[in-house]
C-alpha atoms as a PDB file:
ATOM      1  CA  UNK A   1       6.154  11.996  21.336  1.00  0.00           C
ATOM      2  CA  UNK A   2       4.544  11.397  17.943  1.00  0.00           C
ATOM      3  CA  UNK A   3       0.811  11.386  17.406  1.00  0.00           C
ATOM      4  CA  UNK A   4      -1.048   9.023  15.657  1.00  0.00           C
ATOM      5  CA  UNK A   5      -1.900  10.942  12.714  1.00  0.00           C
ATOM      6  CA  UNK A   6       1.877  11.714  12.527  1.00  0.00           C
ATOM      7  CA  UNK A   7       2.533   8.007  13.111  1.00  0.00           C
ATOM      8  CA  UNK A   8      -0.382   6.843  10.022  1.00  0.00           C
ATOM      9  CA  UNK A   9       1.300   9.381   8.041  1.00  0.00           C
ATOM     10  CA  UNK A  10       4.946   7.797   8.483  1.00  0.00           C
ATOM     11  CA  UNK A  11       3.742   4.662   8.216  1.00  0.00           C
ATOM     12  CA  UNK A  12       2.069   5.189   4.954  1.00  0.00           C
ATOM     13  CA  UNK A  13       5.215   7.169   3.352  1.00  0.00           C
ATOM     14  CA  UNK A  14       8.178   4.775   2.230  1.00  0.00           C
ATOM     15  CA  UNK A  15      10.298   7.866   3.559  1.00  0.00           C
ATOM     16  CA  UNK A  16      13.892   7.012   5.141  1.00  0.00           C
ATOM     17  CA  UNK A  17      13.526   8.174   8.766  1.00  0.00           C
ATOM     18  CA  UNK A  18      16.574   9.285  11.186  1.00  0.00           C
ATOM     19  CA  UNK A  19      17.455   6.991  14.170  1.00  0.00           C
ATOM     20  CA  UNK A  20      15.700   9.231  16.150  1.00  0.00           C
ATOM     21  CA  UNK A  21      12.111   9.163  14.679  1.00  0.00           C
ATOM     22  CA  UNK A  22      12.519   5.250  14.360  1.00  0.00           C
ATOM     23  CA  UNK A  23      12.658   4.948  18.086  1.00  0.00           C
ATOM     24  CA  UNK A  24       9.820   7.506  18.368  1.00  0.00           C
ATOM     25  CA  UNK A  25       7.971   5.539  15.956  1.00  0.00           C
ATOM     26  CA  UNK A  26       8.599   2.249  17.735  1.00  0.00           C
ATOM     27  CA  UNK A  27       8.219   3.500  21.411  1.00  0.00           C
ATOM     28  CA  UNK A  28       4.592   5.006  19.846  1.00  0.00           C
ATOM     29  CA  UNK A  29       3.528   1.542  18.461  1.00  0.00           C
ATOM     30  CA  UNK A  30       4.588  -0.663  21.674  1.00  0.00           C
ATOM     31  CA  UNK A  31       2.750   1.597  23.546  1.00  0.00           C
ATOM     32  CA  UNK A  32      -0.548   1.931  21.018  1.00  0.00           C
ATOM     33  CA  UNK A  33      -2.570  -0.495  19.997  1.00  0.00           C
ATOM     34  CA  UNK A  34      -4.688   1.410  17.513  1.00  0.00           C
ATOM     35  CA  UNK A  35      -1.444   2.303  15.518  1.00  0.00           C
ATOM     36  CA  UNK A  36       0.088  -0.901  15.828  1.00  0.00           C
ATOM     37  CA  UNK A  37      -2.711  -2.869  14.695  1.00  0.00           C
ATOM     38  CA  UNK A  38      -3.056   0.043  11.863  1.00  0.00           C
ATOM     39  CA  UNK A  39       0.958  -0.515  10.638  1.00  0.00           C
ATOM     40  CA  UNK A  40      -0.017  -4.830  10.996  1.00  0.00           C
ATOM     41  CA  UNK A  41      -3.018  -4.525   8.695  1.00  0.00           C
ATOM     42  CA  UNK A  42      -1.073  -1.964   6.706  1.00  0.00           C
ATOM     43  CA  UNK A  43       1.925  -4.184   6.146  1.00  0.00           C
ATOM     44  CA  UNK A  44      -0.367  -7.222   5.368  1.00  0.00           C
ATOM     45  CA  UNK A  45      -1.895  -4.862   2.650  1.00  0.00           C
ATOM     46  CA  UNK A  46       1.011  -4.131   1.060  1.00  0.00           C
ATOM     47  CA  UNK A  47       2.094  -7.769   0.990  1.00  0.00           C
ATOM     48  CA  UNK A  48      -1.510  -8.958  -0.787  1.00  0.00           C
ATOM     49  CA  UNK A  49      -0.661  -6.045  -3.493  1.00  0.00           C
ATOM     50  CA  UNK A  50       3.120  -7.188  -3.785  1.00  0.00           C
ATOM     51  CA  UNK A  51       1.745 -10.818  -4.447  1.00  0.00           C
ATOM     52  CA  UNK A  52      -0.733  -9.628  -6.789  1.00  0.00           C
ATOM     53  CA  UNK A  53       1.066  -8.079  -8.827  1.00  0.00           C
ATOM     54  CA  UNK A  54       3.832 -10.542  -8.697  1.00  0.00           C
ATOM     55  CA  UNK A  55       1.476 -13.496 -10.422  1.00  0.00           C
ATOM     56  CA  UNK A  56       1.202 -13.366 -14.220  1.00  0.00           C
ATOM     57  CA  UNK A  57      -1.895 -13.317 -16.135  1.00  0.00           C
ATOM     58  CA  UNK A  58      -2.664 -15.458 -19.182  1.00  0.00           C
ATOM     59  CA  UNK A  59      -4.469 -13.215 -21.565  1.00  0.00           C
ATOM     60  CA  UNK A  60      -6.469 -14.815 -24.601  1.00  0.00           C
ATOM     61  CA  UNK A  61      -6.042 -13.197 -27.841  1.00  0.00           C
ATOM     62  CA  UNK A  62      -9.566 -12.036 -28.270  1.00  0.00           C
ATOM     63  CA  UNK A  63      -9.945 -10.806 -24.772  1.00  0.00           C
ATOM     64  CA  UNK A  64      -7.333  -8.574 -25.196  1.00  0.00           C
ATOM     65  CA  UNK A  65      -8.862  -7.173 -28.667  1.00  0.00           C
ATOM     66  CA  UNK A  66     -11.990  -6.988 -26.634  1.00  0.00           C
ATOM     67  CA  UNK A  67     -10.738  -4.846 -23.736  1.00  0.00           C
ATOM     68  CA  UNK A  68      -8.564  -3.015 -25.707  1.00  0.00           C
ATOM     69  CA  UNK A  69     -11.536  -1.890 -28.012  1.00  0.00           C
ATOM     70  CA  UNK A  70     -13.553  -1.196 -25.104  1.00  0.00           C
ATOM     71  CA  UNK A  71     -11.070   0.942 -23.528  1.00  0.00           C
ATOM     72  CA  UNK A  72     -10.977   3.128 -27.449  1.00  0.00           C
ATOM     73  CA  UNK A  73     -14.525   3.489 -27.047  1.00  0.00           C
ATOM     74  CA  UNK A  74     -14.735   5.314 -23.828  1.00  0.00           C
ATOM     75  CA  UNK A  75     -11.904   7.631 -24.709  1.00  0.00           C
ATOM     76  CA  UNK A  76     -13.513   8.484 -28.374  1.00  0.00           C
ATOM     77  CA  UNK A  77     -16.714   9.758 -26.945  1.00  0.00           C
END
């Protein structure tokens, strides 16, 4: 059986995994709750980034000038 650190690992990776190691992988989370609460928050993480990146931002002109300014500054030190 897979531990948890093997199982955070997996569930962190966006690796393809063999029919076997998805049934390990399953049988481990039915059977812990610290993991499977871990993969839920995990999943509800990745959601919240997917949506926040999805939205588009309406950038002002001068903002932009401003930030992109800024940004010369710090790297011409």
């Amino acid at each position: 059986m897979l531990s948890c650190k093997e199982i955070t690992r997996i569930l962190s990776s966006d690796e393809e995994l063999r029919l076997i190691k998805r049934t390990e992988l399953r049988m481990h989370l039915l059977m812990c709750e610290h993991c499977s609460n871990y993969n839920k928050h995990l999943k509800q993480m990745k959601e919240g980034f997917k949506k926040f990146f999805k939205k588009k931002y309406e950038v002002k002109p001068d903002e932009l000038t401003k930030l992109e300014e800024s940004i010369i500054k710090k790297h011409t030190r």
